[in-house]
Protein backbone atom coordinates (compact mmCIF):
# COMPACT_ATOMS: atom_id res chain seq x y z
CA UNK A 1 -46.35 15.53 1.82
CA UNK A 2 -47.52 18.81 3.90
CA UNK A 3 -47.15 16.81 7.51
CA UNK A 4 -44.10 16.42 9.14
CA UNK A 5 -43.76 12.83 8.70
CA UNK A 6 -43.93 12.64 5.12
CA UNK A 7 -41.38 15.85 5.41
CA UNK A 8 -38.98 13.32 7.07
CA UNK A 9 -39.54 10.68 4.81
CA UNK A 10 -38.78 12.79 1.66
CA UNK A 11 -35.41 14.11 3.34
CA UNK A 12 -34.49 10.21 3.99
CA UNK A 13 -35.00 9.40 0.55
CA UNK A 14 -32.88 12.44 -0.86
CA UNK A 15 -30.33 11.12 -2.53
CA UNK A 16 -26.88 11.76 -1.55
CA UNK A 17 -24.64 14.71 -2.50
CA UNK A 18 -21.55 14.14 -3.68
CA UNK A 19 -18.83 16.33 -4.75
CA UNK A 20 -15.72 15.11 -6.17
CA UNK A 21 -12.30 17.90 -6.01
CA UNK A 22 -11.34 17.58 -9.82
CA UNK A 23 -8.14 20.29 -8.92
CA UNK A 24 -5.83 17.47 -9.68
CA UNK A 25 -6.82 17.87 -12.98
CA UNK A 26 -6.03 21.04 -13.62
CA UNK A 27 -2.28 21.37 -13.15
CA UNK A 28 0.75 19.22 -14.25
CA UNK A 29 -0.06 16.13 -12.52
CA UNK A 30 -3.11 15.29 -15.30
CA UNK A 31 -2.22 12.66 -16.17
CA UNK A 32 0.62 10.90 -14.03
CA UNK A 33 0.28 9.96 -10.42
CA UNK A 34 -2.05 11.91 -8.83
CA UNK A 35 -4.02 12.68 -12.04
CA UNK A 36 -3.90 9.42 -13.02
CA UNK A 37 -6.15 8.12 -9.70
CA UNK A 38 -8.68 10.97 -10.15
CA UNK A 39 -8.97 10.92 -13.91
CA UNK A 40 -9.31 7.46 -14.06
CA UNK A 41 -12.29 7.32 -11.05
CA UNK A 42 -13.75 10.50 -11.91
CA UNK A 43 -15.02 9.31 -15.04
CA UNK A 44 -15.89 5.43 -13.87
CA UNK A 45 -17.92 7.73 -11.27
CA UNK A 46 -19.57 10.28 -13.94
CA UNK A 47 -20.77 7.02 -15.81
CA UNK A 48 -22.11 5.41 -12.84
CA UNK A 49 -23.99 8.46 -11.73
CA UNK A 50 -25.60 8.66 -15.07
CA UNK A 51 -26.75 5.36 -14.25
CA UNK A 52 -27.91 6.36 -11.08
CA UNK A 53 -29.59 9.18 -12.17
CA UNK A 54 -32.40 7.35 -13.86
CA UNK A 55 -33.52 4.89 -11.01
CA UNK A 56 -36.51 5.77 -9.33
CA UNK A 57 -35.00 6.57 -6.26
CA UNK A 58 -31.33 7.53 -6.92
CA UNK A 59 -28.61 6.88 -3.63
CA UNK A 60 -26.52 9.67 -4.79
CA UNK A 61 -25.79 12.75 -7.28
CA UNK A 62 -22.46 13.97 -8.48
CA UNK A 63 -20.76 17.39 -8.70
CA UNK A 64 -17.54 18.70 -8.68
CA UNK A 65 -15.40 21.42 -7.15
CA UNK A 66 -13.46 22.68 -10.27
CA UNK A 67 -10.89 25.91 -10.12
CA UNK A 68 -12.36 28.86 -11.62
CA UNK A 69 -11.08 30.05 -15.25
CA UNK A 70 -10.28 26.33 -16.15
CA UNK A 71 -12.56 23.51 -18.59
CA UNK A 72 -14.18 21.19 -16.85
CA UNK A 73 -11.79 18.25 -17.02
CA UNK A 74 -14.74 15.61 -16.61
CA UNK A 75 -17.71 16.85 -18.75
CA UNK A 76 -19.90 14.29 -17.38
CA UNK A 77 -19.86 15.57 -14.00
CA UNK A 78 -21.52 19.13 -13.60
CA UNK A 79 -19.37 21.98 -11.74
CA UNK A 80 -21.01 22.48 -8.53
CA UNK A 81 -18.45 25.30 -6.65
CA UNK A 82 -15.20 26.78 -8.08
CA UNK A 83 -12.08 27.50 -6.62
CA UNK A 84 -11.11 31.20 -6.62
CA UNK A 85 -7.17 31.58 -8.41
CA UNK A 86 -5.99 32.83 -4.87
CA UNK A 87 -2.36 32.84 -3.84
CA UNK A 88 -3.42 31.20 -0.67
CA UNK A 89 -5.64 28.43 -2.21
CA UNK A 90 -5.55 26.52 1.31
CA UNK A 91 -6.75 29.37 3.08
CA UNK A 92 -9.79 29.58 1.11
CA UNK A 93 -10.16 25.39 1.35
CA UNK A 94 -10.06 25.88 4.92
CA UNK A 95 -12.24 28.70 5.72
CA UNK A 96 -14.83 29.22 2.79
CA UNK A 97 -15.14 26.11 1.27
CA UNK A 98 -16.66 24.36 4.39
CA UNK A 99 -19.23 26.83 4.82
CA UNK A 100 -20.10 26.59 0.47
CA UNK A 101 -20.56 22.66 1.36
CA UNK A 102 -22.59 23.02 4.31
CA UNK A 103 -24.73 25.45 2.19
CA UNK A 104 -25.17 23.48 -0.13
CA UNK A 105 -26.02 20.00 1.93
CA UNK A 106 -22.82 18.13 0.32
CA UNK A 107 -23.27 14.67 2.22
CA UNK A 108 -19.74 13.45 1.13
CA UNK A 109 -16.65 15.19 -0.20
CA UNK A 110 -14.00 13.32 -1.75
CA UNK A 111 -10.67 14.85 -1.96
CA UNK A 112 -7.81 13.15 -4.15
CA UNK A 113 -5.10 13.99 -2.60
CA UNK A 114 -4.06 14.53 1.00
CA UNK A 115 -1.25 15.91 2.55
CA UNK A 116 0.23 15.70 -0.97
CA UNK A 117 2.46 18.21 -2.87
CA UNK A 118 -0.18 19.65 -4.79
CA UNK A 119 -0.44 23.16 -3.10
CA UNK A 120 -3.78 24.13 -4.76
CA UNK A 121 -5.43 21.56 -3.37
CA UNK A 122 -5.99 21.08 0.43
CA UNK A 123 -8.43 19.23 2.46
CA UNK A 124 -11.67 21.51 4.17
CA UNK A 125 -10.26 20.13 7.41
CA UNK A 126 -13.59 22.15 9.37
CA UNK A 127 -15.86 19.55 7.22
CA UNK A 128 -13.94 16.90 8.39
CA UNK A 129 -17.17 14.91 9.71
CA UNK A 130 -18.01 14.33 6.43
CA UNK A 131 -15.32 13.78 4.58
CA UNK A 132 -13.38 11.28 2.81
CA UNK A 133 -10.08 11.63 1.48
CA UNK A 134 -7.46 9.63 -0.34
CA UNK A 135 -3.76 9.65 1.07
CA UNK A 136 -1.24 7.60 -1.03
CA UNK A 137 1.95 7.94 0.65
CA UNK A 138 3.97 9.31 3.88
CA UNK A 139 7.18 10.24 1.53
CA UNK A 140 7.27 13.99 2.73
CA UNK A 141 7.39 12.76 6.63
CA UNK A 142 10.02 10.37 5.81
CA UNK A 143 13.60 10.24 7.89
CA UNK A 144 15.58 10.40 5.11
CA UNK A 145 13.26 12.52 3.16
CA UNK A 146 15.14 15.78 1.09
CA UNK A 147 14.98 19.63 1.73
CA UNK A 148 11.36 19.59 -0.84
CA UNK A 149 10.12 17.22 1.56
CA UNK A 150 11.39 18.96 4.53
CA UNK A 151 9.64 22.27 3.04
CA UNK A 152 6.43 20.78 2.41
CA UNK A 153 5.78 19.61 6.06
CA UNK A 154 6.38 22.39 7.89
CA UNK A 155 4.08 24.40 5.67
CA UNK A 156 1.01 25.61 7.47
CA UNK A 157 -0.80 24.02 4.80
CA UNK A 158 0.08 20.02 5.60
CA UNK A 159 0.69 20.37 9.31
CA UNK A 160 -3.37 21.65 9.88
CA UNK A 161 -4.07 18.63 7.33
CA UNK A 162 -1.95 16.39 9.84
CA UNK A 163 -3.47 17.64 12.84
CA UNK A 164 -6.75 17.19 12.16
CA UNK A 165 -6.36 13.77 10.31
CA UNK A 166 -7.79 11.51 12.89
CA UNK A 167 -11.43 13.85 12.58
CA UNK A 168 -11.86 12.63 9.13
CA UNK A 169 -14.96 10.40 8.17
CA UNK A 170 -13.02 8.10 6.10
CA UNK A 171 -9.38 7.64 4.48
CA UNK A 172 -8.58 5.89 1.43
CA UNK A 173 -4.94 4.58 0.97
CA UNK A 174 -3.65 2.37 -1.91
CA UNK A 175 -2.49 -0.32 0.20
CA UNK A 176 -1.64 -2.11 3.88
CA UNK A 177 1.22 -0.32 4.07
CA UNK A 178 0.37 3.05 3.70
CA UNK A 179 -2.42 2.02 6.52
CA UNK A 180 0.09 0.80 8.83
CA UNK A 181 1.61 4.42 7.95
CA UNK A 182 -1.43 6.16 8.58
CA UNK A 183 -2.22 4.53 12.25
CA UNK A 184 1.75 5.25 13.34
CA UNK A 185 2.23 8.41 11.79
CA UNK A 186 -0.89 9.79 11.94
CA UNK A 187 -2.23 8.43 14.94
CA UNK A 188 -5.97 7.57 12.93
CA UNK A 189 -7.79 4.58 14.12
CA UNK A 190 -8.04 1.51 11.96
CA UNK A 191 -11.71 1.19 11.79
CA UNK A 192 -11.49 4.98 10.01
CA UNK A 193 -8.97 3.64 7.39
CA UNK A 194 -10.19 1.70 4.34
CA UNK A 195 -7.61 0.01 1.73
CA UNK A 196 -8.43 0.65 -2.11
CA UNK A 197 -5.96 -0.54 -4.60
CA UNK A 198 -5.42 0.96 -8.17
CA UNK A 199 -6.17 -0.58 -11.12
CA UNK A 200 -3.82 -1.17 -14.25
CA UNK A 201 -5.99 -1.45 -17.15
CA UNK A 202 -5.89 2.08 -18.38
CA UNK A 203 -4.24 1.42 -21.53
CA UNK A 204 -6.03 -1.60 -22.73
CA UNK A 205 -7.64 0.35 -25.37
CA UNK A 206 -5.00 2.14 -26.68
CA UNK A 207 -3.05 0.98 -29.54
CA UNK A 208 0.59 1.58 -28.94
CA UNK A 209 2.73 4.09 -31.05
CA UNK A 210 5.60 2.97 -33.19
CA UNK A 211 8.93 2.54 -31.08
CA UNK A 212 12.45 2.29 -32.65
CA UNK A 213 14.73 1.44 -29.66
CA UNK A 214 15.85 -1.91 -29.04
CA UNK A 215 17.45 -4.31 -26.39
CA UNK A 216 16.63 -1.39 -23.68
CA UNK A 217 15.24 -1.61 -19.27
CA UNK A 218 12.53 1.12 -18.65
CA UNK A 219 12.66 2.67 -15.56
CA UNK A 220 9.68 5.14 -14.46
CA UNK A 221 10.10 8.26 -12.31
CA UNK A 222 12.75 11.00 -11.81
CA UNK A 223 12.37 11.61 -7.59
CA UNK A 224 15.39 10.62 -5.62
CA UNK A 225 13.21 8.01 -4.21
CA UNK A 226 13.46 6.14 -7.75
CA UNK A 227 17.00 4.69 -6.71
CA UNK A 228 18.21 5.89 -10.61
CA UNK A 229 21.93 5.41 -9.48
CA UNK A 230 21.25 1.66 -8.29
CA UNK A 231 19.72 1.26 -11.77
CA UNK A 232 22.86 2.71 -13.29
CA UNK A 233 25.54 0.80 -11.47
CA UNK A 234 23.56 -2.50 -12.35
CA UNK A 235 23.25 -1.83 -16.32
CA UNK A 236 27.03 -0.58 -16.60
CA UNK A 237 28.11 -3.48 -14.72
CA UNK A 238 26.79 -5.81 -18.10
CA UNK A 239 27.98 -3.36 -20.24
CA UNK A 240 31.14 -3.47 -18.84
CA UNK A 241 30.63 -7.26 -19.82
CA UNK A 242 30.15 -6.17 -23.82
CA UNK A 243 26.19 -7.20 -22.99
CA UNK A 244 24.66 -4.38 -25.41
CA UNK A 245 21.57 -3.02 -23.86
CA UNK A 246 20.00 0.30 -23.55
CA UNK A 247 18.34 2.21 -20.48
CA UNK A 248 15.19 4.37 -20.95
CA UNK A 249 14.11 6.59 -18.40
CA UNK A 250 10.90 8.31 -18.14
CA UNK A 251 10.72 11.49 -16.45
CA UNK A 252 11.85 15.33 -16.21
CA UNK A 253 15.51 16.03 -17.65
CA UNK A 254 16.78 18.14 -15.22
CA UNK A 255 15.46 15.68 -12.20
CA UNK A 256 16.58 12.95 -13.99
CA UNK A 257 20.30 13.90 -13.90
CA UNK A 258 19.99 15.81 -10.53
CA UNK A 259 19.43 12.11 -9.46
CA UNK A 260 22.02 10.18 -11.21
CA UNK A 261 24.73 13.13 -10.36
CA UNK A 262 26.30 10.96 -7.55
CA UNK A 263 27.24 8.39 -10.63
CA UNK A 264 28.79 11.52 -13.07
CA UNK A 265 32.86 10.55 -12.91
CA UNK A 266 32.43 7.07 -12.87
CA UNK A 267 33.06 5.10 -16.24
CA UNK A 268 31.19 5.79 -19.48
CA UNK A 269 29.72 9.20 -17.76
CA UNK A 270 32.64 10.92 -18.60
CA UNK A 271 32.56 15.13 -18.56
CA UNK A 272 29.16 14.75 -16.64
CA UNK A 273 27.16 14.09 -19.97
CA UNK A 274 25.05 11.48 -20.00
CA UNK A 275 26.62 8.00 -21.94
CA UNK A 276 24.61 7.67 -25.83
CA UNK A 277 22.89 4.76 -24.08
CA UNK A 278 20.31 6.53 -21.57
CA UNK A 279 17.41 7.89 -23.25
CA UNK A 280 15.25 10.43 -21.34
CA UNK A 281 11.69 10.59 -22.44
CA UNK A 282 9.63 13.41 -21.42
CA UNK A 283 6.12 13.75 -20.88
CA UNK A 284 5.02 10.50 -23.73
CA UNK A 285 1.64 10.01 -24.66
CA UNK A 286 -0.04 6.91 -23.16
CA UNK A 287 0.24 5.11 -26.51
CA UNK A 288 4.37 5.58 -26.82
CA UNK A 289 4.29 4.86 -23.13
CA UNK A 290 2.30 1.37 -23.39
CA UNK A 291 5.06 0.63 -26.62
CA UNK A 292 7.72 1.23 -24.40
CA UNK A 293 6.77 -1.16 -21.77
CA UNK A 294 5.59 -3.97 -24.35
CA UNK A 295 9.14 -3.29 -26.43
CA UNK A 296 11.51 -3.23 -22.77
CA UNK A 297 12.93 -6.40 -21.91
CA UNK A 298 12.15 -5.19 -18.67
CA UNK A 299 10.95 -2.77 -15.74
CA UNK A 300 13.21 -1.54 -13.64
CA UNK A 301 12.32 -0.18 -10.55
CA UNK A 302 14.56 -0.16 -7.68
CA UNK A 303 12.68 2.19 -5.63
CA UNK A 304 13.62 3.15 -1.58
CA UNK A 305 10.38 4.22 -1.25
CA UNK A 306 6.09 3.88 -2.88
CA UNK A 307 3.07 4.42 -2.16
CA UNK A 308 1.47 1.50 -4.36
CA UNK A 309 3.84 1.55 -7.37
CA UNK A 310 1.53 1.66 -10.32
CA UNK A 311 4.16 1.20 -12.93
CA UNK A 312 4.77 -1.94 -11.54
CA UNK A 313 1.11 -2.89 -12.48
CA UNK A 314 1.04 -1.46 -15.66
CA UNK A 315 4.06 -3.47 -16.59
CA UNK A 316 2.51 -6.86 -15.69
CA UNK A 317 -0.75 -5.65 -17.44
CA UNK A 318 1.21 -5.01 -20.80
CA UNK A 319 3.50 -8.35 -20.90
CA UNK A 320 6.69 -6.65 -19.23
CA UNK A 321 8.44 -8.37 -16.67
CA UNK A 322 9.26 -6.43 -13.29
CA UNK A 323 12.05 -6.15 -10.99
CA UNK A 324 11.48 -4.09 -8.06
CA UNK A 325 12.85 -3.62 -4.68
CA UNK A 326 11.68 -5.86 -2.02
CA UNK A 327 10.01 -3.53 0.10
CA UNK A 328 6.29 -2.52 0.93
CA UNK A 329 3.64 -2.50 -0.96
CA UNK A 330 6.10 -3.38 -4.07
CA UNK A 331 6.62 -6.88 -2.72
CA UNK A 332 2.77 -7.60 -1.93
CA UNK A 333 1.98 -5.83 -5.26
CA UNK A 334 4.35 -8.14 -7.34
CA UNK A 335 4.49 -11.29 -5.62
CA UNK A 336 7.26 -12.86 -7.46
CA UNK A 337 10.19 -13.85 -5.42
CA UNK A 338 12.45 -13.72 -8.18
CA UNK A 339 11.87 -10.33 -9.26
CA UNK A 340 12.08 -8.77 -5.61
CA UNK A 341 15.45 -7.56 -5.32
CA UNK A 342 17.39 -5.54 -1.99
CA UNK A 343 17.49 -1.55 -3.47
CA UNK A 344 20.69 -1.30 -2.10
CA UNK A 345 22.75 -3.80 -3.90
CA UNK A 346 23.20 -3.06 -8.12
CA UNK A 347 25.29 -6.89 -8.07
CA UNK A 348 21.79 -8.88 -7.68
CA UNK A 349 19.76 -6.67 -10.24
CA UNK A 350 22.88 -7.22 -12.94
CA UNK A 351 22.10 -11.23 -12.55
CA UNK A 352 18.60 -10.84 -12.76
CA UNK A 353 18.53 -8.64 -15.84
CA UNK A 354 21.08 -10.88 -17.41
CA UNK A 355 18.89 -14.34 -16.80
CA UNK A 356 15.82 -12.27 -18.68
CA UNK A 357 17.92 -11.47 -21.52
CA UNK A 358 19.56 -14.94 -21.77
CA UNK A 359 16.83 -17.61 -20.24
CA UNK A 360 13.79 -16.96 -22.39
CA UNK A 361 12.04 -19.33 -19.92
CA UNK A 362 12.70 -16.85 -16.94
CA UNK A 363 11.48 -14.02 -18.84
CA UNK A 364 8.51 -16.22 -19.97
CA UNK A 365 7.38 -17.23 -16.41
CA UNK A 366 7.88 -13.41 -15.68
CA UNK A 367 5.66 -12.29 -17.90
CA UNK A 368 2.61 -15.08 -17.47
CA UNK A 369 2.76 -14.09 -13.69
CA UNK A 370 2.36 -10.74 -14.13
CA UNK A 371 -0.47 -11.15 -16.67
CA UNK A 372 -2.69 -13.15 -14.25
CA UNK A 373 -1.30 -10.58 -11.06
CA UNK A 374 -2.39 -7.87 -12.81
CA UNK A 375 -5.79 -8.91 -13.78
CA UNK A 376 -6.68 -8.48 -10.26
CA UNK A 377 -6.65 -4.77 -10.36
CA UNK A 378 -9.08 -2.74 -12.31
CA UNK A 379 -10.03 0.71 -11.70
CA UNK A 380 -13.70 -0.58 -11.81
CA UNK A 381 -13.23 -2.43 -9.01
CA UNK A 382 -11.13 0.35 -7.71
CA UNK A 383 -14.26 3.05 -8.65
CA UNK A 384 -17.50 0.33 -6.90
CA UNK A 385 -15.54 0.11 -3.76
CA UNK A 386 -15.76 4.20 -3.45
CA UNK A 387 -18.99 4.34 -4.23
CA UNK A 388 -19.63 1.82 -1.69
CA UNK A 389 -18.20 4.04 0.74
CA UNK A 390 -19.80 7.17 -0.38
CA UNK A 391 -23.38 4.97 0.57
CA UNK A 392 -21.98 4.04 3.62
């Protein structure tokens, strides 16, 4: 190994360095969303790399970037570089980090989250050539988006990320749409794009907490985007038929009634206080949230907007039948004509909420399509179709 040559051939056979940005971790998005894609992966990744590790000739090693002060949120990966608590994170992303990777001959860096409202985590845009990122949605450049939105993109912070886009090595989106989305609005070329759905089976081996409501929808979210006064107008319109049923809603309080404020004044929201019937859960724990789906008669989700729409999957994992808006990726997600419903009209969600609570055969078909839909998605096959790309 002292002649060039062999010198070569030993640098060839290096295995790969690869450094997952476990920030998303380490702030209130842990484990919803955001969290929810790089908690899941990271540890299908730390696994695999164990794995790895005791081949002959591994492909690849993991680290992590980590901020500093914090536990490591995945154990099984070891902490490579940390994050100084600056008030400027993205400066530091942008202008330090790059030069820590290059030092330290990171072959692939995977951020979770790009151009995404997490604003201590930003993409090293200078070690673009050998990055890969995921970006899950386009909501903040959106026409009708709100003044949040509005903030967010004209931050330094997302418009370098947007600039410099089309330099990246590879981007990961959830689905076709957000692809499509990516080409237009970000002007990247298709052959730099890859699609990677989620997977849904992150509750399979959790056992479900006790749950004492009854005869109750589920919606999931509390952005404007969640279409919560759609949802409302459609329930109250079979209560105001004596059909007794219940709404929960999962999500923050105050958001939650910031959203359905445009409703406050009409009947049974009387003084602006919320009618007995809504129930707001906050922050559950993965086993009261896998009860609530398997107890709902159904998901609700009239959204204007998503990225993938991972409640959606999780419902039809659990045995809870969906009705979403027919839009992109929901309708390519479901693929159930009968549960894809225009978000603009409350009339057609009433009638199709009424047939599951009346026609147990509806609700039955429901549910055994969205059982054999959801099998399709796994974060395992999610997590081998990164690594793929990290070897590519």
């Amino acid at each position: 190994m002292n002649n060039p040559i062999s010198a070569l051939i030993g640098l060839w056979r290096r295995p790969k360095s690869v450094v997952l940005d476990l920030r998303p971790l380490q702030c209130g998005y842990a484990r919803k969303g955001i969290g929810r894609y790089t908690h899941e992966i990271a540890h299908r990744i730390a696994d695999a790399a164990r794995i790895e590790a005791q081949k002959k000739r591994p492909r690849y090693k993991v680290s992590s970037l980590v901020r500093a002060n914090r536990e490591n949120p995945v154990p099984g990966i070891p902490v490579l570089l940390t994050a100084p608590p600056w008030q400027r994170p993205w400066l530091w992303d942008q202008v330090v980090l790059p030069i820590l990777l290059l030092r330290n001959r990171v072959r692939i860096f995977h951020n979770f989250v790009t151009l995404g409202p997490l604003q201590e985590v930003s993409f090293p845009m200078l070690y673009a050539f050998r990055g890969l990122a995921t970006l899950h949605d386009w909501h903040m450049f959106a026409e009708d988006g709100g003044n949040l939105d509005k903030f967010y993109r004209n931050t330094i912070r997302i418009r370098l990320q947007k600039k410099r886009l089309p330099r990246l090595r590879r981007i990961v989106v959830d689905a076709e749409q957000i692809k499509v989305d990516t080409m237009l609005l970000g002007r990247v070329d298709a052959h730099r794009i890859t699609v990677v759905p989620l997977g849904g089976d992150h509750f399979d081996s959790i056992e479900p907490e006790s749950w004492h409501m009854e005869n109750f929808v589920l919606s999931i979210g509390d952005a404007p985007t969640k279409n919560l006064p759609l949802a409302y107008a459609a329930i109250s319109r079979l209560r105001a038929k004596f059909v007794h049923l219940n709404w929960v809603i999962i999500g923050n309080r105050q958001n939650i009634e910031a959203c359905l404020a445009p409703v406050r004044g009409t009947p049974g929201f009387e003084n602006g206080i919320l009618p007995p019937w809504i129930s707001i859960l906050e922050n559950p724990t993965d086993a009261k949230l896998k009860a609530c789906y398997q107890k709902a008669l159904c998901l609700l989700f009239p959204s204007t907007r998503e990225g993938f729409g991972i409640p959606v999957l999780e419902a039809m994992r659990l045995g809870c039948p969906v009705l979403a808006s027919d839009i992109e990726p929901l309708k390519s997600l479901l693929g159930y004509p009968p549960g894809q419903l225009s978000p603009t009209d409350p009339i057609p969600w009433s009638e199709a909420i009424n047939k599951l609570l009346f026609f147990p055969d509806a609700r039955a078909a429901a549910i055994t399509h969205g059982r054999a839909r959801a099998s399709q998605y796994t974060w395992d096959q999610t997590t081998t179709a990164l690594l793929n790309l990290y070897l590519s």
